[in-house]
Protein backbone atom coordinates (compact mmCIF):
# COMPACT_ATOMS: atom_id res chain seq x y z
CA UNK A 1 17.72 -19.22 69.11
CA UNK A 2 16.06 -16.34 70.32
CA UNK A 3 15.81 -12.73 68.73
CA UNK A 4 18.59 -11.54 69.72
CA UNK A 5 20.88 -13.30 68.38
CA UNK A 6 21.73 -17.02 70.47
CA UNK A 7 24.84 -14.92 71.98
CA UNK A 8 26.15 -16.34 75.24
CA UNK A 9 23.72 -14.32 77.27
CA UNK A 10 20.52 -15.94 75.80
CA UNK A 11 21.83 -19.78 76.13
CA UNK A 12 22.45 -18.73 80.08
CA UNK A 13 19.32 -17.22 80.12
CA UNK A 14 17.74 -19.86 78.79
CA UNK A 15 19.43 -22.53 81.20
CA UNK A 16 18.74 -20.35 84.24
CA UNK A 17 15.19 -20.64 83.28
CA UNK A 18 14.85 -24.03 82.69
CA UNK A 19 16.40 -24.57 86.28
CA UNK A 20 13.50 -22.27 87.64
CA UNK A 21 11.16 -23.98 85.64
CA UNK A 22 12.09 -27.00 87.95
CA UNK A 23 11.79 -25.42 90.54
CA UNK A 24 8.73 -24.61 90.34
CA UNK A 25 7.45 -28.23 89.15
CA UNK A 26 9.21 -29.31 92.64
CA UNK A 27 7.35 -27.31 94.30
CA UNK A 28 4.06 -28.14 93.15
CA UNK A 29 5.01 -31.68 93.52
CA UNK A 30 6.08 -30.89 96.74
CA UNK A 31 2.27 -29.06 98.22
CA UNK A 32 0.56 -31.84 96.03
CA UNK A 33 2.50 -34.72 97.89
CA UNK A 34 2.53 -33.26 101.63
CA UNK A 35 -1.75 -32.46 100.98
CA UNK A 36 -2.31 -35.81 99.99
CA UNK A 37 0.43 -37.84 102.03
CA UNK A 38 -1.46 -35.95 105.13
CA UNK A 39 -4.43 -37.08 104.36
CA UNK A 40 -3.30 -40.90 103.57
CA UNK A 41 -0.55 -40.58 106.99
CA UNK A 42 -3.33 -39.27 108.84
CA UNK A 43 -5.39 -42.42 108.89
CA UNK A 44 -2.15 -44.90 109.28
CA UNK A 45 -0.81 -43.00 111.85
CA UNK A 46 -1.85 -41.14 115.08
CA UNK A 47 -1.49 -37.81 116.23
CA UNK A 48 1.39 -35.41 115.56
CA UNK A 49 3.74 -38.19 113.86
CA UNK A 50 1.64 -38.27 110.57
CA UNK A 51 2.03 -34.75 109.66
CA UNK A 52 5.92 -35.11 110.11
CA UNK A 53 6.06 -38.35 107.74
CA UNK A 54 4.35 -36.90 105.19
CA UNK A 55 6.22 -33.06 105.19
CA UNK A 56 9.77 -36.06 105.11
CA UNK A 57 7.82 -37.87 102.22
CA UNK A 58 6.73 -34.76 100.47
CA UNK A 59 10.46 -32.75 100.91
CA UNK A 60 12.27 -35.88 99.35
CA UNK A 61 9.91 -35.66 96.59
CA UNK A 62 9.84 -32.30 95.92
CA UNK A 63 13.40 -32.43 96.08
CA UNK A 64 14.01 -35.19 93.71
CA UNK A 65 11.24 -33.58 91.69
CA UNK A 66 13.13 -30.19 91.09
CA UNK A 67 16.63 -31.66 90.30
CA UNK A 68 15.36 -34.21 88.00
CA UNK A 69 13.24 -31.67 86.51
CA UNK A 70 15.96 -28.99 86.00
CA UNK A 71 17.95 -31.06 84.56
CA UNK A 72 16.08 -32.47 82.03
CA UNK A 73 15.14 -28.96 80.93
CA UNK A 74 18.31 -27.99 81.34
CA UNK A 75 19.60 -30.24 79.24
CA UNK A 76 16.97 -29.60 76.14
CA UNK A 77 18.89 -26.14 76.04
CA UNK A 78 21.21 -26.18 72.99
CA UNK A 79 24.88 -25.24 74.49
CA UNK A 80 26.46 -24.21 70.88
């Protein structure tokens, strides 16, 4: 409950930031993966290919990342 009140507004609020919140964990997720998977793809693979595998690695992270994160925050906000 914030100090406004807990009106409508706030719980909103409060979702919209736990989705951005999430967002911003999959994105972190998402540098940290493609900067390591580089490295690791780099000496499995040669040329060109690696850095592709790891930005497909790192995106379905990141992606994953973000929606599960979101909506586990999301969730945590009370909806009554």
């Amino acid at each position: 409950m914030s100090a406004t009140g807990g009106g409508l507004g706030d719980r909103r609020a409060d979702a919209i930031a736990a989705r951005a919140t999430g967002l911003g964990i999959g994105l972190i997720t998402f540098m940290l993966v493609w900067t390591v998977g580089a490295r690791i793809t780099e000496r499995m693979l040669d040329g060109p290919t690696s850095a592709y595998v790891a930005m497909g690695i790192a995106l379905a992270v990141g992606v994953l990342t973000t929606v599960v994160a979101g909506h586990r925050l999301s969730a945590a906000v009370p909806h009554r």
